[in-house]
Protein backbone atom coordinates (compact mmCIF):
# COMPACT_ATOMS: atom_id res chain seq x y z
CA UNK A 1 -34.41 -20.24 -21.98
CA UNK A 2 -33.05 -23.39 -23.77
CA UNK A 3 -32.21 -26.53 -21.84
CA UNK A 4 -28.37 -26.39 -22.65
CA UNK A 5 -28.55 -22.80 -22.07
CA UNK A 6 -30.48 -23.03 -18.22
CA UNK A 7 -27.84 -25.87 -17.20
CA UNK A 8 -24.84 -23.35 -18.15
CA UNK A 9 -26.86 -20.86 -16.33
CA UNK A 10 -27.38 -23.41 -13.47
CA UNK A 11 -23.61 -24.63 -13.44
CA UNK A 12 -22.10 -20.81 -13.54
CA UNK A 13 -24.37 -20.47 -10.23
CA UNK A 14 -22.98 -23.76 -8.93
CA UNK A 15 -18.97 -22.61 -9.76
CA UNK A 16 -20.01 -18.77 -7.90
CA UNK A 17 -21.48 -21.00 -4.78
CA UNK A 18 -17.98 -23.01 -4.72
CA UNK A 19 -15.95 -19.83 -4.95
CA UNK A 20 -17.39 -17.60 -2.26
CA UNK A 21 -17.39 -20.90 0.32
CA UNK A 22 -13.82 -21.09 -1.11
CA UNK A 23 -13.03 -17.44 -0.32
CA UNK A 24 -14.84 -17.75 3.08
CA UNK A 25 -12.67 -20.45 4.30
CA UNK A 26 -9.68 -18.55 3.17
CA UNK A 27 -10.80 -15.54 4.67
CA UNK A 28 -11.34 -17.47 8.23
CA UNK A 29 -8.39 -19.22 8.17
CA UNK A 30 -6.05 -16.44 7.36
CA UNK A 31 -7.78 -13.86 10.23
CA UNK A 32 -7.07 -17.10 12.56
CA UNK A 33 -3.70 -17.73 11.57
CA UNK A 34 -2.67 -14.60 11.47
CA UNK A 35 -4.40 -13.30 14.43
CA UNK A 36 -2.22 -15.38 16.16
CA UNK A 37 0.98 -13.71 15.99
CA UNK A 38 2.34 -10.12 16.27
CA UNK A 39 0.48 -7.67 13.53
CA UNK A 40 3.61 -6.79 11.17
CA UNK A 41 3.56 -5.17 7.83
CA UNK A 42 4.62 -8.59 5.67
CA UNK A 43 3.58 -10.13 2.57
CA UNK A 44 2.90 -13.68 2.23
CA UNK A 45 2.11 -16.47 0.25
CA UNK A 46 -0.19 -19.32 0.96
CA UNK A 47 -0.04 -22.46 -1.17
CA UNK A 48 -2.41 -24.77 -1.86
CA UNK A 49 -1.81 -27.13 1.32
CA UNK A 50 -2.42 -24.31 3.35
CA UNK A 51 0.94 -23.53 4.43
CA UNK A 52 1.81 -19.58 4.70
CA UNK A 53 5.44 -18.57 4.06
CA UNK A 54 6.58 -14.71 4.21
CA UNK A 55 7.37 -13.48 0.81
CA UNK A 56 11.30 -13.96 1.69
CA UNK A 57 10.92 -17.88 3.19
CA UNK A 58 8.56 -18.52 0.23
CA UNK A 59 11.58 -16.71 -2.43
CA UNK A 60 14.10 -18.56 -0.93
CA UNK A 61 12.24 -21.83 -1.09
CA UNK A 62 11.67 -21.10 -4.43
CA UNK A 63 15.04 -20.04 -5.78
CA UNK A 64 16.14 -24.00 -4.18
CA UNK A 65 13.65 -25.59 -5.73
CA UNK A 66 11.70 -26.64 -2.78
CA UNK A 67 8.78 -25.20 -3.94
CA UNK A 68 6.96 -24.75 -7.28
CA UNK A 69 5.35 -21.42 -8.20
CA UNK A 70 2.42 -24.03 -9.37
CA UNK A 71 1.71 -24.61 -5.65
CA UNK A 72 1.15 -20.81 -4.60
CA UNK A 73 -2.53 -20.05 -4.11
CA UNK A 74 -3.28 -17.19 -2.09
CA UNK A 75 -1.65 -13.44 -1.76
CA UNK A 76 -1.46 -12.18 1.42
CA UNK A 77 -0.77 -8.72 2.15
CA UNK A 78 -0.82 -8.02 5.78
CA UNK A 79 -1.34 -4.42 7.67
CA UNK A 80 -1.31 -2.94 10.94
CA UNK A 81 -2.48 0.20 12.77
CA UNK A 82 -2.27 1.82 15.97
CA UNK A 83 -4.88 3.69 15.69
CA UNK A 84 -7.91 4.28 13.09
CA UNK A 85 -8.09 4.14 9.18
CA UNK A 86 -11.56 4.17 7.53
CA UNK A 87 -10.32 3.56 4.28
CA UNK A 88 -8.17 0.36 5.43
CA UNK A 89 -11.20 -0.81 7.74
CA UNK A 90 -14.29 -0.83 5.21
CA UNK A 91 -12.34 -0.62 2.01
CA UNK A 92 -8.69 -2.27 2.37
CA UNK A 93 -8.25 -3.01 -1.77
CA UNK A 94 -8.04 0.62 -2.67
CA UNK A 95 -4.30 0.09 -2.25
CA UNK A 96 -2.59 -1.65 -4.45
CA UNK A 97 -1.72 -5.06 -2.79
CA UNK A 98 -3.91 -6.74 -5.80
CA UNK A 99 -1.02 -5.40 -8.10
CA UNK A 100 1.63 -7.27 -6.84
CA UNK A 101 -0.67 -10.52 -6.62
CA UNK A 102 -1.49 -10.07 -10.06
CA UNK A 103 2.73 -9.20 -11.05
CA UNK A 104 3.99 -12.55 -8.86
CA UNK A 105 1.17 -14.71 -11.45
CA UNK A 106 2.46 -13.90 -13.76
CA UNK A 107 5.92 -14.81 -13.27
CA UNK A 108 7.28 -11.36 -12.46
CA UNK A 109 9.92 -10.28 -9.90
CA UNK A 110 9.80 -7.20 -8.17
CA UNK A 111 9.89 -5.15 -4.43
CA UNK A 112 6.52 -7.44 -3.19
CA UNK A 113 6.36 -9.68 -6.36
CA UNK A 114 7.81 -13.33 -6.36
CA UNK A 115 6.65 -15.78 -9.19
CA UNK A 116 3.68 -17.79 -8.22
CA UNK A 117 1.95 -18.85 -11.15
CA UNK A 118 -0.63 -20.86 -9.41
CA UNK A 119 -2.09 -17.69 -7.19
CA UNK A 120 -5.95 -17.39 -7.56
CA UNK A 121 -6.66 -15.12 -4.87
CA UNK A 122 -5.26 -11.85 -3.41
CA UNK A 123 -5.99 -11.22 0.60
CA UNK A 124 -5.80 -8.02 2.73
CA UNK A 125 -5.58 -8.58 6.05
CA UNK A 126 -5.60 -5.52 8.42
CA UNK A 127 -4.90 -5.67 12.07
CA UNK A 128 -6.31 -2.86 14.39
CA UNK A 129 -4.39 -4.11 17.92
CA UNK A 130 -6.18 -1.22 19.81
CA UNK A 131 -9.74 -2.31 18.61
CA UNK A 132 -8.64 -6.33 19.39
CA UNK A 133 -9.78 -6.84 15.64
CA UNK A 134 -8.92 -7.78 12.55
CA UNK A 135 -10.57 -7.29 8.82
CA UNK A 136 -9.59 -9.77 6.17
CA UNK A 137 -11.17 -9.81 2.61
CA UNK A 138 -10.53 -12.01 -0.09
CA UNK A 139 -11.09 -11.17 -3.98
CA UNK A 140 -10.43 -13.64 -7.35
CA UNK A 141 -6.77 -11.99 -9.27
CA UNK A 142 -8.22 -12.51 -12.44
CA UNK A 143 -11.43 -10.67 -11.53
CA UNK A 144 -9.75 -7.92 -10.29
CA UNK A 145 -7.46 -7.70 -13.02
CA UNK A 146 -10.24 -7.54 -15.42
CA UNK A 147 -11.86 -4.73 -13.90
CA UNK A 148 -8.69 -2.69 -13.30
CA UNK A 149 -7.71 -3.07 -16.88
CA UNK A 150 -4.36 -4.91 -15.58
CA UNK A 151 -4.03 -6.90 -18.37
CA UNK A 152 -3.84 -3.95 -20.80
CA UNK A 153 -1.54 -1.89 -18.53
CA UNK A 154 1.27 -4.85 -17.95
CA UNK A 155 1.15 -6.00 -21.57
CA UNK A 156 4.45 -4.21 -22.78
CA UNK A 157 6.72 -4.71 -20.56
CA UNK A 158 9.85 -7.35 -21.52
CA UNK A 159 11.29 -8.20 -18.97
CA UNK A 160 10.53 -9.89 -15.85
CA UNK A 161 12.54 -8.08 -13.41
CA UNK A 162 10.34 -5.24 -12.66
CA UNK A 163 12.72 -1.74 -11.89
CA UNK A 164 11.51 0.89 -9.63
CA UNK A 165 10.37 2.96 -12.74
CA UNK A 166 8.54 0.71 -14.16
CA UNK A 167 6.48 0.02 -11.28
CA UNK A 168 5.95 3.60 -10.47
CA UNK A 169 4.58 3.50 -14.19
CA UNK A 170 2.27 0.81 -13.54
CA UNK A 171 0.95 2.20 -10.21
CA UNK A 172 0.67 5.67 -12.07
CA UNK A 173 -1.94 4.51 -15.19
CA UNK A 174 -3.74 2.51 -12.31
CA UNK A 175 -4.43 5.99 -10.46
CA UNK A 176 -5.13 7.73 -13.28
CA UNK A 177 -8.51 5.42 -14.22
CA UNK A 178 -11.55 6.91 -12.65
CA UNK A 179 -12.64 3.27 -11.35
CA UNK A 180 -14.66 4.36 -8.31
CA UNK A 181 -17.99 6.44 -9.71
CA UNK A 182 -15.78 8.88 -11.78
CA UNK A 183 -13.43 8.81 -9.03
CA UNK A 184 -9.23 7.31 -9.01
CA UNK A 185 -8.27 5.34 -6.19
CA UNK A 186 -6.32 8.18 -3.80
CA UNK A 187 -9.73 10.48 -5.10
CA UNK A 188 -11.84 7.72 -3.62
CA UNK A 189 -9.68 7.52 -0.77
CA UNK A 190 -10.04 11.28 0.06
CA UNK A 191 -13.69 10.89 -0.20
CA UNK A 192 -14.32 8.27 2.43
CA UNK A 193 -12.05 9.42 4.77
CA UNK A 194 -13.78 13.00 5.02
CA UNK A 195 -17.03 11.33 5.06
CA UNK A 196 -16.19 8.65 7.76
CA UNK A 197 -13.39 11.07 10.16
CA UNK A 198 -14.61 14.45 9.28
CA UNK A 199 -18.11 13.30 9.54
CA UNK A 200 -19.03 14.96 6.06
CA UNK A 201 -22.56 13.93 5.10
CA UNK A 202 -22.86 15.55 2.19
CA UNK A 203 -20.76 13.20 0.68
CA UNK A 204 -23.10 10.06 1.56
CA UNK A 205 -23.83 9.71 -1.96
CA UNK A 206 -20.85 9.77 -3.67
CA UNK A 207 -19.49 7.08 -0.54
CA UNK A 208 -22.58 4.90 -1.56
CA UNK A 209 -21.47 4.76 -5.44
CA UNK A 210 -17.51 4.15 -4.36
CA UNK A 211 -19.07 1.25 -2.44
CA UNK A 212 -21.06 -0.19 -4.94
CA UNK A 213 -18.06 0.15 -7.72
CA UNK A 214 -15.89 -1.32 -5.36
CA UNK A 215 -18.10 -4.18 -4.73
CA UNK A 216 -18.23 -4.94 -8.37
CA UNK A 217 -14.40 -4.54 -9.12
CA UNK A 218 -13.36 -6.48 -5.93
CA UNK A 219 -16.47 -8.84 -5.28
CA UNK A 220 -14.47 -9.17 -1.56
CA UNK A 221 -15.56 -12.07 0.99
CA UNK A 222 -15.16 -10.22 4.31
CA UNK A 223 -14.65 -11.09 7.75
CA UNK A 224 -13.59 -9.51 10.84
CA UNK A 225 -12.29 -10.97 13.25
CA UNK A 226 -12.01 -10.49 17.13
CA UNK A 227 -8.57 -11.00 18.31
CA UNK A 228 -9.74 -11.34 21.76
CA UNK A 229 -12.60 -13.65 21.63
CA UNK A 230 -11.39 -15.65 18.36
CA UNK A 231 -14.77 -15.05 16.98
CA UNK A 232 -16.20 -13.79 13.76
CA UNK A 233 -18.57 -10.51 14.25
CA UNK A 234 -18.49 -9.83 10.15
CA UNK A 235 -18.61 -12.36 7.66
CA UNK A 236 -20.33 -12.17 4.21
CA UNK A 237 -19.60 -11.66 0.40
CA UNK A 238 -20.07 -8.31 -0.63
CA UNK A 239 -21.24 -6.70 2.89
CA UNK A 240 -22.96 -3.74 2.99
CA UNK A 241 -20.61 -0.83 4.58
């Protein structure tokens, strides 16, 4: 390897090191934050200072000028349940909160989609109350945009207030992609759920290849996060599930 080439090689290594301590911290801070309050269904935004808004503080903020969509940062989608999802616990991006993350970056407006240009990360945060705990992973937009062939499925549309239709359209050509080892996403979904509730283990295989595709689409930092204790029993880039 040439000289110029093996310090590209060793600065690309450097700028991955950077990102995943970036995505760590994120990851922590959000399960703390967020940990702290009542688990709702809400979408935030968290901009570069740190500061989380809900998506309806953070529109109104914006429509006033108080804040720039320069100064959004992070996506935060957050989840609750009262009981037990499999899916949501080990694999909480095969829904489509990246979508709207990658819509609000692009300056669009729609249900879940405020411009923030400046967003470089999307965050799922799920909240099991019953289980004191909390999973929160944290992937790169433009990463997972690349992978879900975003760019290609967003390109024609002209306007950007996004209708109903349109987004149903979107969500549709997203589903129909066999992402996940010849699999779609509610496919994939099917899969692990039978596997992890119905205790299927004939479908170990096909569970192992979801997780390794979803690894390389997502590239997630994970945590989870004890709501009791306020400790950290997960944490890790790409863990094992």
């Amino acid at each position: 390897m040439k000289v110029d080439e093996l310090l590209k090689h060793l600065e690309n290594i450097k700028t991955d090191e950077d990102e995943i301590n970036e995505r760590r911290e994120i990851a922590e801070y959000i399960a703390q934050i967020l940990g702290a309050i009542d688990p709702v269904y809400m979408h935030y935004f968290m901009t570069k200072d740190r500061k989380i808004y809900d998506i309806s503080l953070y529109e109104k903020l914006l429509k006033y000028n108080k804040i720039s969509p320069g100064n959004a940062y992070v996506y935060v989608e957050n989840h609750y349940f009262t009981g037990y999802d499999s899916t949501k616990y080990f694999y909480p991006f095969l829904k489509y909160g990246f979508l709207y993350a990658y819509l609000s970056k692009l300056g669009f407006s729609s249900v879940y989609a405020v411009p923030a240009s400046g967003l470089k990360y999307v965050s799922i945060v799920v909240h099991y109350p019953d289980a004191k705990r909390a999973v929160v992973e944290v992937a790169n937009i433009d990463n997972v945009a690349i992978y879900t062939n975003l760019p290609r499925i967003v390109r024609d549309i002209s306007t950007k207030q996004i209708d109903d239709d349109e987004l149903k359209e979107i969500v549709s050509q997203l589903d129909s992609q066999k992402l996940f080892a010849g699999y779609d996403f509610n496919e994939a979904r099917h899969i692990i759920n039978r596997y992890y509730e119905d205790h299927d283990a004939s479908l170990a295989d096909d569970v192992e290849s979801i997780r390794e595709a979803y690894n390389r689409i997502f590239r997630p930092y994970r945590v989870v996060y004890d709501l009791e204790t306020k400790q950290f029993q997960v944490s890790g880039s790409n863990e094992g599930r």
